[in-house]
Every structure is written in structure tokens, then in C-alpha cells.
N, C-alpha and C. Protein backbone atom coordinates (compact mmCIF):
# COMPACT_ATOMS: atom_id res chain seq x y z
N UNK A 1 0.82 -1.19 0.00
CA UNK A 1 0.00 0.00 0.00
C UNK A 1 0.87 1.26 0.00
N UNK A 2 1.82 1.04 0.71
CA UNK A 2 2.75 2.40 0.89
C UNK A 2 3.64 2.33 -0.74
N UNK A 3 3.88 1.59 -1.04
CA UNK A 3 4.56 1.46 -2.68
C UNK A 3 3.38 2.29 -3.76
N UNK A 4 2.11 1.63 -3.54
CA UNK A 4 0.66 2.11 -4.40
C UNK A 4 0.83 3.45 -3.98
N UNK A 5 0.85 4.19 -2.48
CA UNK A 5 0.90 6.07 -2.49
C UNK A 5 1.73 6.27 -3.09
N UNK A 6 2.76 5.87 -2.83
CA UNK A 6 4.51 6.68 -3.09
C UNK A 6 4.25 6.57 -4.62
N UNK A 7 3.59 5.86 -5.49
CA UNK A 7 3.51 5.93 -7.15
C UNK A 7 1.94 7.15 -7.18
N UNK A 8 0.83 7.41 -6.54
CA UNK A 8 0.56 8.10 -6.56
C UNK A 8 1.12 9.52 -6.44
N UNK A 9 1.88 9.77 -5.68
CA UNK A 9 2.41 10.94 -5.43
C UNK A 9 3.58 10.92 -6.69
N UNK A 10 4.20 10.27 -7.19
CA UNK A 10 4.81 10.48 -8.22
C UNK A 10 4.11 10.88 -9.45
N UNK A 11 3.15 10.24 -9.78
CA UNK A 11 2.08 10.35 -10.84
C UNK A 11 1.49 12.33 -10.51
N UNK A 12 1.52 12.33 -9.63
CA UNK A 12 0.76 14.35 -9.14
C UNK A 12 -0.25 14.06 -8.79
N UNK A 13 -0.98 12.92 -8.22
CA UNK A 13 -2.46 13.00 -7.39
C UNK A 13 -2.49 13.96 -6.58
N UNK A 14 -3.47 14.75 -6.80
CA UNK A 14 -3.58 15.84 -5.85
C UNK A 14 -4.14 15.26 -4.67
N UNK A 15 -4.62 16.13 -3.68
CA UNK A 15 -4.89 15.76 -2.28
C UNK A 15 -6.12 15.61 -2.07
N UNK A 16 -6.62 16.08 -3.42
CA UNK A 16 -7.95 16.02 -3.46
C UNK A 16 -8.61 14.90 -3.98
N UNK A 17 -7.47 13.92 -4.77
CA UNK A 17 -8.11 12.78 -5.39
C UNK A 17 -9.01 12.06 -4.81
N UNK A 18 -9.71 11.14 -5.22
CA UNK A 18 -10.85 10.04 -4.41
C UNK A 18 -9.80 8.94 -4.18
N UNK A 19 -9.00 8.53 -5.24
CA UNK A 19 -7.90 7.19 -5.04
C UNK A 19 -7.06 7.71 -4.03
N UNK A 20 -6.74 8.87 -3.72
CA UNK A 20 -5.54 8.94 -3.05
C UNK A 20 -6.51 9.04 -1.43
N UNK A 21 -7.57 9.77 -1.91
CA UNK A 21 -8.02 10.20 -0.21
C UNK A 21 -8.36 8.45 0.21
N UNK A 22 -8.78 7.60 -0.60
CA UNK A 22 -9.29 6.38 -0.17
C UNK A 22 -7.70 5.39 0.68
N UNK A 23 -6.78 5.19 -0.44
CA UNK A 23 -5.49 5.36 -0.41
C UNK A 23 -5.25 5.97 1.42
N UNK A 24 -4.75 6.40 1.43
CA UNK A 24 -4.20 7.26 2.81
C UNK A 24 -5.47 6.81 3.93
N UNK A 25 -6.60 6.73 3.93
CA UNK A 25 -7.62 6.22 4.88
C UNK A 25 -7.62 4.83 5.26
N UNK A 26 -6.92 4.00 4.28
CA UNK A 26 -6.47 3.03 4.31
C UNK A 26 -5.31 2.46 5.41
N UNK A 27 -4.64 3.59 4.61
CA UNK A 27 -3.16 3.43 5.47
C UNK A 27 -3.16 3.89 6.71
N UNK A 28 -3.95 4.56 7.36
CA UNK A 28 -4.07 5.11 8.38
C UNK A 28 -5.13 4.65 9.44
N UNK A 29 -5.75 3.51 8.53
CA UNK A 29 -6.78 2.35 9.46
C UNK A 29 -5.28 0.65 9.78
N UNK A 30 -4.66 0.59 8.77
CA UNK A 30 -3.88 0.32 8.90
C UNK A 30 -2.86 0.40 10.47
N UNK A 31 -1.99 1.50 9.67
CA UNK A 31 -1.22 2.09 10.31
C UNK A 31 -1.29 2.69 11.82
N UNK A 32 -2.81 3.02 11.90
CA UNK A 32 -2.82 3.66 13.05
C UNK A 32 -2.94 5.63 12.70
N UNK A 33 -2.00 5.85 11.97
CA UNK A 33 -1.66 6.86 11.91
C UNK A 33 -1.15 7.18 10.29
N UNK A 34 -1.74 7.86 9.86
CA UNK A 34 -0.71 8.30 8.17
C UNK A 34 -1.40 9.62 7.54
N UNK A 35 -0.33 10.40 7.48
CA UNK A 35 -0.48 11.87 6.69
C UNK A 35 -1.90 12.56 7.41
N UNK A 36 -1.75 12.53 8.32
CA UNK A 36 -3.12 13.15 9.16
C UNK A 36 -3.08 14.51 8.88
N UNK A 37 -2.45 14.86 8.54
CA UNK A 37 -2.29 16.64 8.48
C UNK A 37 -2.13 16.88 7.05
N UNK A 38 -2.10 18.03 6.95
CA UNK A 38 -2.00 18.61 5.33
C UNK A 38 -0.74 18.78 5.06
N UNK A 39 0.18 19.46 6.51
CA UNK A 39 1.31 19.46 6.32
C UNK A 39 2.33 18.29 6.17
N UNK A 40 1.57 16.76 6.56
CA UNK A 40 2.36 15.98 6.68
C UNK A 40 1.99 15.56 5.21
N UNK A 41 0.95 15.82 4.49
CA UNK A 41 0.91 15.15 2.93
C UNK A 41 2.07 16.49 2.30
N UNK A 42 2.08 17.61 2.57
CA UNK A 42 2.61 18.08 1.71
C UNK A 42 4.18 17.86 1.43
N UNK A 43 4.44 17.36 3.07
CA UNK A 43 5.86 17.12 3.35
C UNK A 43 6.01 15.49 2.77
N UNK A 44 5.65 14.84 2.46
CA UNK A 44 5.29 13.64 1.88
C UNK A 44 5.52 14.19 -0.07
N UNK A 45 4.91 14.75 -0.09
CA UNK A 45 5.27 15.34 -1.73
C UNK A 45 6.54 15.74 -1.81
N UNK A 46 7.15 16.65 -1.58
CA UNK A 46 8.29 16.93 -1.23
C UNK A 46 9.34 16.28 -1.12
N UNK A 47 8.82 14.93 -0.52
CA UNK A 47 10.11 14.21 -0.14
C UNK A 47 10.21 12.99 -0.96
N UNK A 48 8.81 12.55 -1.93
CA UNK A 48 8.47 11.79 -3.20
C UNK A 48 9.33 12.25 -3.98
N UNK A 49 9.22 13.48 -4.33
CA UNK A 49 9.68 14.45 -5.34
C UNK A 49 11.36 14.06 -5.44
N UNK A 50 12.02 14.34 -4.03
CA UNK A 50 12.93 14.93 -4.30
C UNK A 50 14.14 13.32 -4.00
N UNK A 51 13.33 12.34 -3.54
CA UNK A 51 13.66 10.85 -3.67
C UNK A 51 13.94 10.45 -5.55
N UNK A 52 13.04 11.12 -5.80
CA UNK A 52 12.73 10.45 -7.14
C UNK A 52 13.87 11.25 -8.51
N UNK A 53 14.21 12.01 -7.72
CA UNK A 53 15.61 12.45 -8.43
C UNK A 53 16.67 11.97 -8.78
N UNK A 54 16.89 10.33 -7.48
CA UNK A 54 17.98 10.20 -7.56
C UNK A 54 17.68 8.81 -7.02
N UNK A 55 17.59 7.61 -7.20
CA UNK A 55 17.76 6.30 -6.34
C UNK A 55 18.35 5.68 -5.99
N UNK A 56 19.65 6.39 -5.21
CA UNK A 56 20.48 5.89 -4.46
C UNK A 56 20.40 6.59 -2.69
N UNK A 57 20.90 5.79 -1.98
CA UNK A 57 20.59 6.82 -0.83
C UNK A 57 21.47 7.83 -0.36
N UNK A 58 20.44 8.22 0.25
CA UNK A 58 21.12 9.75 0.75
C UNK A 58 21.78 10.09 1.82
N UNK A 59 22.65 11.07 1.39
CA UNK A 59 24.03 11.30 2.45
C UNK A 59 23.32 11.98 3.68
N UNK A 60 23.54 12.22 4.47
CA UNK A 60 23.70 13.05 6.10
C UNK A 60 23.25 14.61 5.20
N UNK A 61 24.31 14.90 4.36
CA UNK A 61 24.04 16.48 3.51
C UNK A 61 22.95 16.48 2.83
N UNK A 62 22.70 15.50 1.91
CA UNK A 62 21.16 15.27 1.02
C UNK A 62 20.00 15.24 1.84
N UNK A 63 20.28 14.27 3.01
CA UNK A 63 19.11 14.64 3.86
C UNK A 63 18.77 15.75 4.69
N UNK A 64 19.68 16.41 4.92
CA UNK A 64 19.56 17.74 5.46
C UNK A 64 19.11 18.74 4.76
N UNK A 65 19.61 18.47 3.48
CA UNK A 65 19.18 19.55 2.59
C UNK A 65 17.31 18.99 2.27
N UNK A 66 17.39 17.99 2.08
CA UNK A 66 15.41 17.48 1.77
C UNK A 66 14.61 18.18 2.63
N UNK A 67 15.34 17.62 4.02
CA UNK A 67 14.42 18.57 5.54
C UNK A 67 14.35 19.55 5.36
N UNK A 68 15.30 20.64 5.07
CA UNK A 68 15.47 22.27 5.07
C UNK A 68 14.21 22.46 4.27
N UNK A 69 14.38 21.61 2.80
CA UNK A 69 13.11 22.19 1.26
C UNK A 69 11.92 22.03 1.91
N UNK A 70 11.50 20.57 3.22
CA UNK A 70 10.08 20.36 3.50
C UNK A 70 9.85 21.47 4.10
N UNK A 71 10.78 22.10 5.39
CA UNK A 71 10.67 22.60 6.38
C UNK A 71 10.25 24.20 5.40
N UNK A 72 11.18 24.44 4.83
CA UNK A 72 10.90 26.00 3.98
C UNK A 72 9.31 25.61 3.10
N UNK A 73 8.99 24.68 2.44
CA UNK A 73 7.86 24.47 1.82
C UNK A 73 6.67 24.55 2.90
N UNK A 74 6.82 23.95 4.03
CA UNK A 74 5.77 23.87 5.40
C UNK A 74 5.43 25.50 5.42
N UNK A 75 6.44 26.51 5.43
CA UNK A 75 6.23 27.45 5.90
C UNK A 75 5.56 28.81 5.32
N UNK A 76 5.77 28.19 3.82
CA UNK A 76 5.18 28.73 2.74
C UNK A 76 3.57 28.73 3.02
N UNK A 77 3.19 27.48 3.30
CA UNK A 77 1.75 26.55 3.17
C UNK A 77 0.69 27.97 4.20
N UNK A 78 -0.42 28.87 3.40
CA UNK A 78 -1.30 29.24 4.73
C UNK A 78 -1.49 28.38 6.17
């Protein structure tokens, strides 16, 4: 299920989709807990995004730098 979002969010499902809202309600009956917030889907895009640049993993610096883009993108968000 988490493979099925993470290709949604690559694809640009917005937040508004029916697959994705069904998707994530899922995961979060599941899970217990998933993307409960707006900020945590947006920070979830963000970090789809910026995974998908590159598929190897990321250094201590790459990840610092991902956090900084969510953290500056969070702050943007009304």
C-alpha cells in the first residue's frame, strides 16, 4: 500500500483525489496513523519528489538539505 501512495504521489495526485483520499484512509486504518495533516501530505510530496531524483541513498548532507526544502515548503503553506 505504501509502494501504491509513493507511485501516486509520483504520478501528481492531488490531495484532493478520491484514489488517493481512499489510499491514505487506508493506510491510516492500517497504520494507526498516516499523513493526518495537510502538512504531513505536503511534506510527503516533497520528499516523493525529491527521492525520485535520484535512487540511491542519501548522504547526512542530502538529507539535510530534503528537511530544510520540506521545512521551507511547510512554511510557505497558509
Amino acid at each position: 500500500m505504501l509502494d501504491e501512495h509513493r507511485e501516486m504521489l509520483r504520478a501528481g495526485k492531488s490531495q484532493e483525489n478520491s484514489e488517493r483520499i481512499e489510499m491514505e484512509r487506508r493506510l491510516r486504518t492500517r497504520l494507526g496513523s498516516f499523513a493526518d495533516t495537510s502538512a504531513d501530505r505536503v511534506a510527503q510530496e516533497i520528499v516523493t519528489r525529491e527521492l525520485e531524483k535520484d535512487a540511491s541513498p542519501l548522504t547526512k548532507f542530502e538529507l539535510e538539505t530534503v528537511r530544510e526544502k520540506v521545512q521551507k515548503a511547510l512554511a510557505q503553506k497558509p
